[in-house]
C-alpha atoms as a PDB file:
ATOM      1  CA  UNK A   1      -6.917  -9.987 -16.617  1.00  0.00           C
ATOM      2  CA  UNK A   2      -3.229 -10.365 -15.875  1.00  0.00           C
ATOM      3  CA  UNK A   3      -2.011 -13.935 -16.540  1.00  0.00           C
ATOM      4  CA  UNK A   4       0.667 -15.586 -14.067  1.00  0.00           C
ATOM      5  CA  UNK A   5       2.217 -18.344 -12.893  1.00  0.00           C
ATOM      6  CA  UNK A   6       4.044 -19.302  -9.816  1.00  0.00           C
ATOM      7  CA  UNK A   7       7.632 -20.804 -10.141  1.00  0.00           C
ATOM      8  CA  UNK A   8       9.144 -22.153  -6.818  1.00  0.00           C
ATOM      9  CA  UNK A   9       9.844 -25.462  -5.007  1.00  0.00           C
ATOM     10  CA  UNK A  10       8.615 -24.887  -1.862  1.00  0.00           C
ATOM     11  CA  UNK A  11       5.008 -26.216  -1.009  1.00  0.00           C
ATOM     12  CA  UNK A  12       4.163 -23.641   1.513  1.00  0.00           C
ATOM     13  CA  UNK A  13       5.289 -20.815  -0.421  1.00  0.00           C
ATOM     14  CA  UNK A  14       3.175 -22.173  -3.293  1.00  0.00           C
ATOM     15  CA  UNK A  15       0.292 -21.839  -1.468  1.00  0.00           C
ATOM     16  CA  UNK A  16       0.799 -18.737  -0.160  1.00  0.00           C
ATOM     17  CA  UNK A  17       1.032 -17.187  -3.343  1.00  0.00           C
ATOM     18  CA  UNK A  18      -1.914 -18.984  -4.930  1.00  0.00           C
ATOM     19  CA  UNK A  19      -4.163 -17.545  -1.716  1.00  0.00           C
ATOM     20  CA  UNK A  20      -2.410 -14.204  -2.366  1.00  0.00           C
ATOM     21  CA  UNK A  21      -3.412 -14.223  -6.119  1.00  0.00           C
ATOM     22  CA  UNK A  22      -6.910 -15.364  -5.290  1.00  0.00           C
ATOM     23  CA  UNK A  23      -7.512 -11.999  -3.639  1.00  0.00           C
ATOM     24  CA  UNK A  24      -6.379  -9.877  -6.267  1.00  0.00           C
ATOM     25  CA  UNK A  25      -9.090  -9.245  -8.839  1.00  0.00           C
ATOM     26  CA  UNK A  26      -7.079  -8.452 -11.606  1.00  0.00           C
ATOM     27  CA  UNK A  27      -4.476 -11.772 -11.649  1.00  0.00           C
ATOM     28  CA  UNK A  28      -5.187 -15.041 -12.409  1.00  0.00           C
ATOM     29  CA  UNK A  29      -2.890 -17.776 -12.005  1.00  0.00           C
ATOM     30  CA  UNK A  30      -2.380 -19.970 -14.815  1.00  0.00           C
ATOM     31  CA  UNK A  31       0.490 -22.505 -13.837  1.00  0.00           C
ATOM     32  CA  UNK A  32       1.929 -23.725 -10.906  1.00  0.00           C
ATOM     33  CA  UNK A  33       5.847 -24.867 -11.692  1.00  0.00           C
ATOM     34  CA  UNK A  34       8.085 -26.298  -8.723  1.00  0.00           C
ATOM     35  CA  UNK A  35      11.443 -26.040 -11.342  1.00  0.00           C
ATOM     36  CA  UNK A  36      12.527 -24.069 -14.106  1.00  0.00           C
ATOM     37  CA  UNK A  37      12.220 -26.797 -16.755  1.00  0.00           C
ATOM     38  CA  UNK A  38       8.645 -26.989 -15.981  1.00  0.00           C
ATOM     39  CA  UNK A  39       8.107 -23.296 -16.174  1.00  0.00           C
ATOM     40  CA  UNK A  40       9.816 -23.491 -19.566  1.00  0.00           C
ATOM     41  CA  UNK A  41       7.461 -26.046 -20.702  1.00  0.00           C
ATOM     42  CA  UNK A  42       4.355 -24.282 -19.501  1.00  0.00           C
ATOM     43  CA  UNK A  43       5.455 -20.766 -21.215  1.00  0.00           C
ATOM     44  CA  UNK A  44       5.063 -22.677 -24.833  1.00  0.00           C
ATOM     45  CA  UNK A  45       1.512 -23.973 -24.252  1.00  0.00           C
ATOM     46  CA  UNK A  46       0.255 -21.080 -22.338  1.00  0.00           C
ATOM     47  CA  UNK A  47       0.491 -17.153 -22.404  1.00  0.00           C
ATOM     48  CA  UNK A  48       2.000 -15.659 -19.973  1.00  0.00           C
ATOM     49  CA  UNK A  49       2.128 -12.362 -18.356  1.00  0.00           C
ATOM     50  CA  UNK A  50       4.294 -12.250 -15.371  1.00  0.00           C
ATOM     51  CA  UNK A  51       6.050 -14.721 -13.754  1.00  0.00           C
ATOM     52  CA  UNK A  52       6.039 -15.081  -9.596  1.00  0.00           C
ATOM     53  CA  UNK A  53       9.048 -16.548  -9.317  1.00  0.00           C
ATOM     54  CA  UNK A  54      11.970 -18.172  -6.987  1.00  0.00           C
ATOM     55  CA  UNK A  55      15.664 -17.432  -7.207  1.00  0.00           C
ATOM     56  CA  UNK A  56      16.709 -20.358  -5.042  1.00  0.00           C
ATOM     57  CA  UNK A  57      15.267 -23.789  -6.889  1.00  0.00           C
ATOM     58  CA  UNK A  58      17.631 -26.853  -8.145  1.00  0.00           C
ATOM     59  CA  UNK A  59      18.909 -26.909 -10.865  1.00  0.00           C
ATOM     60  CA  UNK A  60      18.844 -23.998 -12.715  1.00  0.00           C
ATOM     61  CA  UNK A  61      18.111 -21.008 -10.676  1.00  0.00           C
ATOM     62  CA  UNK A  62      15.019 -18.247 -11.089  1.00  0.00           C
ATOM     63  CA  UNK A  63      18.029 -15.853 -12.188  1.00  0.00           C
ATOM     64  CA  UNK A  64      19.338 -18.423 -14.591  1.00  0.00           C
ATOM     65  CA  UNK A  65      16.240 -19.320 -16.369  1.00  0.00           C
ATOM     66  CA  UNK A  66      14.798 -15.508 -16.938  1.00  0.00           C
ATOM     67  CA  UNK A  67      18.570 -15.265 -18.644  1.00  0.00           C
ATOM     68  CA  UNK A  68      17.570 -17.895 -20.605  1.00  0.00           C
ATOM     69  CA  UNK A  69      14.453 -17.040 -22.239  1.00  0.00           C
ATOM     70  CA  UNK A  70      14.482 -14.571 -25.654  1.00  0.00           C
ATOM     71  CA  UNK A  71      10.967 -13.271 -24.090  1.00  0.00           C
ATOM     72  CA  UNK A  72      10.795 -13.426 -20.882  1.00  0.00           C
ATOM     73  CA  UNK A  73       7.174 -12.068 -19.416  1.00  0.00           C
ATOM     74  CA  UNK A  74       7.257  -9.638 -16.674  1.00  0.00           C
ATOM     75  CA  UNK A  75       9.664 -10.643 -13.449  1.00  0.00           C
ATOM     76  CA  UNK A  76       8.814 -10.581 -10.207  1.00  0.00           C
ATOM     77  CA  UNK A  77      11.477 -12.569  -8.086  1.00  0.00           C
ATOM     78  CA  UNK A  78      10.784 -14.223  -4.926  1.00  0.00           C
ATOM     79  CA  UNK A  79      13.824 -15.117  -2.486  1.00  0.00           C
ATOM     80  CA  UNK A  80      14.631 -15.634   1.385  1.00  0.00           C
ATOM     81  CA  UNK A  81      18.091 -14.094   0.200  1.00  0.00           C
ATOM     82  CA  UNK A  82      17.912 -10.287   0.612  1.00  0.00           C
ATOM     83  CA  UNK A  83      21.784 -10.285  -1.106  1.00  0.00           C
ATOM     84  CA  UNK A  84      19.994 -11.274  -4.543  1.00  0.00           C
ATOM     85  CA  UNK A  85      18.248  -7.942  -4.837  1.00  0.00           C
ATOM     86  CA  UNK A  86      20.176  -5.660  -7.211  1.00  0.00           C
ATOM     87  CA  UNK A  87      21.141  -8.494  -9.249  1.00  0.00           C
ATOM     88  CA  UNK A  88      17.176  -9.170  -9.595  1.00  0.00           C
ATOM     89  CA  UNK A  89      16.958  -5.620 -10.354  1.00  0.00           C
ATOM     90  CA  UNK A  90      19.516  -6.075 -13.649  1.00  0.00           C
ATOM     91  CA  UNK A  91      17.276  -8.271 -15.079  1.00  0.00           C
ATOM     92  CA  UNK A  92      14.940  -5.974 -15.435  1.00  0.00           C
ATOM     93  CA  UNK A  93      12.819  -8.000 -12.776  1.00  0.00           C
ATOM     94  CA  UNK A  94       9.239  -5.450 -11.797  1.00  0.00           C
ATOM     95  CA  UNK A  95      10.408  -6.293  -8.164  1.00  0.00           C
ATOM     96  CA  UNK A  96      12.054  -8.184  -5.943  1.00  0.00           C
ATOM     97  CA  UNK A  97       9.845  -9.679  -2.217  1.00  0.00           C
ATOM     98  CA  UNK A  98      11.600 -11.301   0.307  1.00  0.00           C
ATOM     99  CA  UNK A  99      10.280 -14.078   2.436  1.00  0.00           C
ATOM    100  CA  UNK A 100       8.397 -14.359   4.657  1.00  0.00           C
ATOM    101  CA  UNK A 101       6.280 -12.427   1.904  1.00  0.00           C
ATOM    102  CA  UNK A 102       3.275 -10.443   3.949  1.00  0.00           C
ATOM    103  CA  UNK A 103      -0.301  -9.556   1.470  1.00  0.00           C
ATOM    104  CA  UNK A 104       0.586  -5.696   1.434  1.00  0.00           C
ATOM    105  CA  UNK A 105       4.435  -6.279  -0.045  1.00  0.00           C
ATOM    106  CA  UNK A 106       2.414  -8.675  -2.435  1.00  0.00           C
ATOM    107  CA  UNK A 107       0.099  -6.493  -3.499  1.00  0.00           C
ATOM    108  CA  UNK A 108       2.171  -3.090  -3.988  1.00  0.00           C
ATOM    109  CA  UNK A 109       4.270  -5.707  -6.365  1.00  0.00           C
ATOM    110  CA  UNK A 110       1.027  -6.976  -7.974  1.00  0.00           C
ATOM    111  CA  UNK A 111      -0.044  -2.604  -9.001  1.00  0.00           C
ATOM    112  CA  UNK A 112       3.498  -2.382  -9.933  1.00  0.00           C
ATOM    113  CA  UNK A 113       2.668  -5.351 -12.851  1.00  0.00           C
ATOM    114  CA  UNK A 114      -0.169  -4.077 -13.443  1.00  0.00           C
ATOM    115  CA  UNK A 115       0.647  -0.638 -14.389  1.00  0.00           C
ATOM    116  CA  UNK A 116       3.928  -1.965 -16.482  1.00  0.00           C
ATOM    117  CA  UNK A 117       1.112  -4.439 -18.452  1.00  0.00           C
ATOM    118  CA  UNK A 118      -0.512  -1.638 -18.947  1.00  0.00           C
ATOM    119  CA  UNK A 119       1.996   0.448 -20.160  1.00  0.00           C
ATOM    120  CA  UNK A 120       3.615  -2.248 -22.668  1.00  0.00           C
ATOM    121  CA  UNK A 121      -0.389  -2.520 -23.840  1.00  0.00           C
ATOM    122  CA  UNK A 122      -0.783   0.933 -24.662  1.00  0.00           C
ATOM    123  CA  UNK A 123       2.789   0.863 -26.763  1.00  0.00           C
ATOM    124  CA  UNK A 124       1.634  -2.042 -28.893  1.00  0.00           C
ATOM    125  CA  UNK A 125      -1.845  -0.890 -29.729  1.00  0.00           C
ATOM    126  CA  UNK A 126       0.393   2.964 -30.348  1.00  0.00           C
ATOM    127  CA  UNK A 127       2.460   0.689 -32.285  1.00  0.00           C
ATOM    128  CA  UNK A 128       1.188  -1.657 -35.471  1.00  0.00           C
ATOM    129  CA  UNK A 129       2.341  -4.700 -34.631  1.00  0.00           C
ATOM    130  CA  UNK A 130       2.804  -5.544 -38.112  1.00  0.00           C
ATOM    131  CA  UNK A 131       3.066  -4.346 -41.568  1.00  0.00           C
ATOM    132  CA  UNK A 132       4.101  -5.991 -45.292  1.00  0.00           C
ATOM    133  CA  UNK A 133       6.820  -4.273 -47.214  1.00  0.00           C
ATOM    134  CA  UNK A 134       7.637  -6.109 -50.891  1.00  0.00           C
ATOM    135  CA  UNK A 135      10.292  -8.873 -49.272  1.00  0.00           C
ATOM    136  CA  UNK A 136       9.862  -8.112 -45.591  1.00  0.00           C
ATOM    137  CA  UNK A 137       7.405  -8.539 -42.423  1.00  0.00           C
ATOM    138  CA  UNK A 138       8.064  -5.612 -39.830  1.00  0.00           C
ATOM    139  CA  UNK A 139       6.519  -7.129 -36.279  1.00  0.00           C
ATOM    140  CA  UNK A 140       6.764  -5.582 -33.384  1.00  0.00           C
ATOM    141  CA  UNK A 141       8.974  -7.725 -30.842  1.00  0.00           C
ATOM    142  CA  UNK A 142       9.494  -6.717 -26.874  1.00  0.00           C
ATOM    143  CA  UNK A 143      10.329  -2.873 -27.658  1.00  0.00           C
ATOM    144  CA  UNK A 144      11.494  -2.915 -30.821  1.00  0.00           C
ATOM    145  CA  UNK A 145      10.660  -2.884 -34.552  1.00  0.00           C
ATOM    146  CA  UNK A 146      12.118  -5.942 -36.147  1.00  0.00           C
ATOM    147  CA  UNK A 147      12.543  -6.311 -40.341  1.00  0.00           C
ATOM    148  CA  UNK A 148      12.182  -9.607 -41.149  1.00  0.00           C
ATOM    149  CA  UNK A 149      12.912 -10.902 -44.809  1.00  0.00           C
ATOM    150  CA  UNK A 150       9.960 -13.277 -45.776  1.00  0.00           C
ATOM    151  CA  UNK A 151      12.758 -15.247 -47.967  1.00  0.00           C
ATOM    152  CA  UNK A 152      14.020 -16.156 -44.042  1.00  0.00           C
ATOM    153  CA  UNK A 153      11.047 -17.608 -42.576  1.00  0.00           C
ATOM    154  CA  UNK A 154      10.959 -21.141 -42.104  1.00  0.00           C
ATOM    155  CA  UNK A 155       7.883 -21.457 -39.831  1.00  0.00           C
ATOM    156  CA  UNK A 156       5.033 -19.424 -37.907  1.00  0.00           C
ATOM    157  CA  UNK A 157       3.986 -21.213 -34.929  1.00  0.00           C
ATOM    158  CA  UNK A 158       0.813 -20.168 -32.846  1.00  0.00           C
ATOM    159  CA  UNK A 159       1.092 -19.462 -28.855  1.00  0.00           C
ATOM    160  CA  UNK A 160      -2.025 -18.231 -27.877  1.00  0.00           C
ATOM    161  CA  UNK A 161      -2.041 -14.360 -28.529  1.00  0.00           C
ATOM    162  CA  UNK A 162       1.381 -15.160 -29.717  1.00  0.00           C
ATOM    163  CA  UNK A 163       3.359 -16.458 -32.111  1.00  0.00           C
ATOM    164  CA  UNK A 164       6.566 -17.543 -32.807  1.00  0.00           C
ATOM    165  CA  UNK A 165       8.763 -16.939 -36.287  1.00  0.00           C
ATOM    166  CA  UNK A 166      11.224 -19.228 -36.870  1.00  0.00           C
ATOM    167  CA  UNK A 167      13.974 -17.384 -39.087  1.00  0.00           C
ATOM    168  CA  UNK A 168      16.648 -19.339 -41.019  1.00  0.00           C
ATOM    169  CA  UNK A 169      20.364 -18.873 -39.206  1.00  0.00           C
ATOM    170  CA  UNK A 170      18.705 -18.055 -35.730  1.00  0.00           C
ATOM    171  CA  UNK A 171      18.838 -19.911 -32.702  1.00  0.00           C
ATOM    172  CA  UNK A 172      15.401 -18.157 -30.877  1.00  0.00           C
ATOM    173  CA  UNK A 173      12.172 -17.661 -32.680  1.00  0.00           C
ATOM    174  CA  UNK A 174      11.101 -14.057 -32.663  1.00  0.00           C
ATOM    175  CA  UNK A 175       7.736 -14.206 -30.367  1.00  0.00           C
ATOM    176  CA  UNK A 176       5.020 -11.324 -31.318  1.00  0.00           C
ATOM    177  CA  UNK A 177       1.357 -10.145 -29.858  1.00  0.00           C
ATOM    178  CA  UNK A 178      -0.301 -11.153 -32.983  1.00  0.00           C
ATOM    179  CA  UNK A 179      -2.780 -13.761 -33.940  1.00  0.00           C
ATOM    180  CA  UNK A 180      -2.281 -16.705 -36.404  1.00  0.00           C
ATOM    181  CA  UNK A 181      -5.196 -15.098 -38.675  1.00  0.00           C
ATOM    182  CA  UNK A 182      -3.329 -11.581 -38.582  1.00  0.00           C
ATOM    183  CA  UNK A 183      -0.543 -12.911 -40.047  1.00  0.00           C
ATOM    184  CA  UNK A 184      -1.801 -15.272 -42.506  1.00  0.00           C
ATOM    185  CA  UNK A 185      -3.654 -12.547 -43.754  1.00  0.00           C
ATOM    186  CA  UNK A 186       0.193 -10.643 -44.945  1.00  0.00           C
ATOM    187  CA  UNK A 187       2.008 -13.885 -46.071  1.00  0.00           C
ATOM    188  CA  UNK A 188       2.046 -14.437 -49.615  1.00  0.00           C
ATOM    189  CA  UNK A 189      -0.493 -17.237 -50.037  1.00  0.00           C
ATOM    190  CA  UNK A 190       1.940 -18.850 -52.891  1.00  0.00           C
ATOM    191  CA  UNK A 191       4.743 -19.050 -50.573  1.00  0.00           C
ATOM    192  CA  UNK A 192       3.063 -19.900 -47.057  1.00  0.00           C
ATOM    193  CA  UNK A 193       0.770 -22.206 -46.341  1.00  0.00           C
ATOM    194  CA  UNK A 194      -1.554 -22.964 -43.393  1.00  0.00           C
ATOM    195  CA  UNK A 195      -0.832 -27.076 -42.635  1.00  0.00           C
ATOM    196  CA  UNK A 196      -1.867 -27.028 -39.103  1.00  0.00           C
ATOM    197  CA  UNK A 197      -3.906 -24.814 -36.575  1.00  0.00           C
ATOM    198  CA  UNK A 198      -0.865 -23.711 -35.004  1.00  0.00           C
ATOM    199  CA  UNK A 199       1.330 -23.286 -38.053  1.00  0.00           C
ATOM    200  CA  UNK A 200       2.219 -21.870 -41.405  1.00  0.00           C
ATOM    201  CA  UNK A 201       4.557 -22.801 -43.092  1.00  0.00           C
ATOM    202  CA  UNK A 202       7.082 -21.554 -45.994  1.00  0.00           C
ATOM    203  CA  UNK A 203       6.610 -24.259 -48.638  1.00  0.00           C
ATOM    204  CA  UNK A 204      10.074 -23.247 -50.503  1.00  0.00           C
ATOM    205  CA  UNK A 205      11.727 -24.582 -46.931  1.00  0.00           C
ATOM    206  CA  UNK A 206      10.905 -27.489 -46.995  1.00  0.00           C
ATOM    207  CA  UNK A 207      13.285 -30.593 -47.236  1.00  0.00           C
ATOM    208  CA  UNK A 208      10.985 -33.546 -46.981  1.00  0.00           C
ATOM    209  CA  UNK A 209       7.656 -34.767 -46.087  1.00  0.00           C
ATOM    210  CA  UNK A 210       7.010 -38.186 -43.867  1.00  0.00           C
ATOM    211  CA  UNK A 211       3.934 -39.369 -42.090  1.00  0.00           C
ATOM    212  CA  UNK A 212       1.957 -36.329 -41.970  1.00  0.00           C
ATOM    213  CA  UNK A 213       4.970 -34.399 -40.644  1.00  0.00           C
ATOM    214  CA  UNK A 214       7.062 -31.541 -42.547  1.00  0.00           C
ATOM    215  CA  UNK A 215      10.393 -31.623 -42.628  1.00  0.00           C
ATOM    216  CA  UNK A 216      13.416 -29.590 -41.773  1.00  0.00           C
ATOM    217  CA  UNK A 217      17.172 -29.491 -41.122  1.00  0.00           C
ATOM    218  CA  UNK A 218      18.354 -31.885 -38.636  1.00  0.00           C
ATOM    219  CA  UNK A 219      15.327 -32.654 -35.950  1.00  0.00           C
ATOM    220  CA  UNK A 220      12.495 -29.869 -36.941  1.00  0.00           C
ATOM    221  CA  UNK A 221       9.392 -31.124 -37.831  1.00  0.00           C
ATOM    222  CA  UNK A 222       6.199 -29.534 -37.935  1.00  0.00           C
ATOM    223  CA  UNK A 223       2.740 -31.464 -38.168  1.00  0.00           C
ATOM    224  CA  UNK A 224       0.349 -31.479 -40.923  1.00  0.00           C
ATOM    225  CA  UNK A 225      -3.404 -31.270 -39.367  1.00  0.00           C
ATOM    226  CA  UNK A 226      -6.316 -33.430 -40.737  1.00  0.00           C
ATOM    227  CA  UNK A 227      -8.248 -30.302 -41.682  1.00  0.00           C
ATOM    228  CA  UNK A 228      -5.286 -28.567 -44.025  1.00  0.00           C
ATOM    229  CA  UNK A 229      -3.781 -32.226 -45.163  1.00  0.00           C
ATOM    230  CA  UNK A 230      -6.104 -31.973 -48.499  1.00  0.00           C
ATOM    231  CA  UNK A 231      -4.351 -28.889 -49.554  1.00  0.00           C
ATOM    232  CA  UNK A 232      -1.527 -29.628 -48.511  1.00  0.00           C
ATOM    233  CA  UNK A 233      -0.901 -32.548 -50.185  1.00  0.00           C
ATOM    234  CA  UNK A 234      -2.524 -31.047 -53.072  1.00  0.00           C
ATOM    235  CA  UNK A 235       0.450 -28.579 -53.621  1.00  0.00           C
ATOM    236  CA  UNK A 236       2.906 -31.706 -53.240  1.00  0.00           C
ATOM    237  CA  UNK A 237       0.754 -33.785 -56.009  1.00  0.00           C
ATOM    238  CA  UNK A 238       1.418 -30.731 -58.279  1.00  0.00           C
ATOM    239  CA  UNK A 239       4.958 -30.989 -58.352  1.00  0.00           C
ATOM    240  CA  UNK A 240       5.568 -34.603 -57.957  1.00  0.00           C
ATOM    241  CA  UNK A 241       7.967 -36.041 -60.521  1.00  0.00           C
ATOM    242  CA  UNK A 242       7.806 -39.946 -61.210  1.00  0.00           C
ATOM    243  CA  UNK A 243       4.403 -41.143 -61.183  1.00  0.00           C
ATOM    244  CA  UNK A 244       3.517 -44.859 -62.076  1.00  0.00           C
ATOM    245  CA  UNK A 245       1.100 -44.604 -65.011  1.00  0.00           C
END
């Protein structure tokens, strides 16, 4: 099944798309988003596979906001403009329906997803998405092979089939198809630690620790989960200096 959401500001439209999804056997529609803020908040709580969505919204525009994203899923941009076209097309959108948007344009767009899901599918299970070198983590990210040095990782966060690594001197996690057990499995159980069910941390980063939260430079904070808190706080009882005996 092909997860999607719908990203535009138009009721009718909306609902045109939902009824259009509905037919389609292979797509379910996760999200409904009527701006680009709330389609960014809905991509961290839910995986995503391709996104149905507007050029023409306030704010930011459907353009603006795939620019935005590290990961963007799969594009497919919906517009009453017909002069947006080729610059849907450069970023890397699957393809481009104008509106009034008839089933038949719909669903040649909707095979089109489909075989590209299929085809980024086959490369990752071609691919490992992961192996442990000494000092680094290779995971597969988009199309690429990325090194990562453990002695950079600050956080894993979980996203579903996803999950995010948050690298020291980096402004976007680096998001890969594996699962939180997968990778808890490579990390060095001396150095990370599992604190929450959507996180592991790297104990050597952190700064302080305040009401069940972890924390970081300036505002990151990650939470410490009532099943993991024992062992946690274990590890900090080791090393705490200045007991009152």
């Amino acid at each position: 099944m092909i997860r999607c959401i719908i990203v535009d500001d138009e009721p009718l439209a909306v609902a045109q798309l939902e009824k259009y999804v509905e037919r389609i056997s292979f797509l379910e529609c996760v999200g409904v988003c009527n701006s680009a803020s709330e389609a960014s908040e809905l991509l961290l709580r839910e995986s995503v596979d391709v996104m149905f969505l507007d050029i023409n919204m306030p704010d930011v525009s459907g353009m603006q906001f795939v620019r935005s994203l590290a990961n963007p899923p799969l594009v497919v941009f919906t517009t009453a403009y017909p002069e947006y076209a080729l610059e849907g097309f450069k970023v890397d959108a699957v393809d481009y329906l104008l509106k009034p948007i008839g089933f038949e344009d719909f669903l040649h767009a909707a095979n089109k997803v489909q075989a590209m899901h299929r085809a980024l599918h086959s490369a990752q299970d071609a691919v490992p998405q992961f192996s442990y070198n000494d000092d680094s983590l290779f995971v597969k990210s988009d199309y690429r092979i990325v090194r990562v040095p453990l002695s950079s990782i600050v956080y894993v966060e979980s996203m579903s089939e996803y999950v995010r690594i948050f690298v020291e001197g980096k402004s976007k996690p680096i998001i890969s198809l594996l699962s939180m057990k997968k990778i808890e499995e490579v990390l060095p159980a001396d150095v990370f630690m599992r604190v929450h069910r959507s996180y592991i941390v790297n104990l050597c980063k952190i700064k302080e620790v305040s009401k069940m939260r972890i924390i970081y430079d300036g505002d990151v904070s990650v939470p410490v989960g009532d099943m993991y808190k024992d062992a946690f706080y274990d590890y900090i009882e080791k090393r705490f200096v200045g007991k009152n005996h």
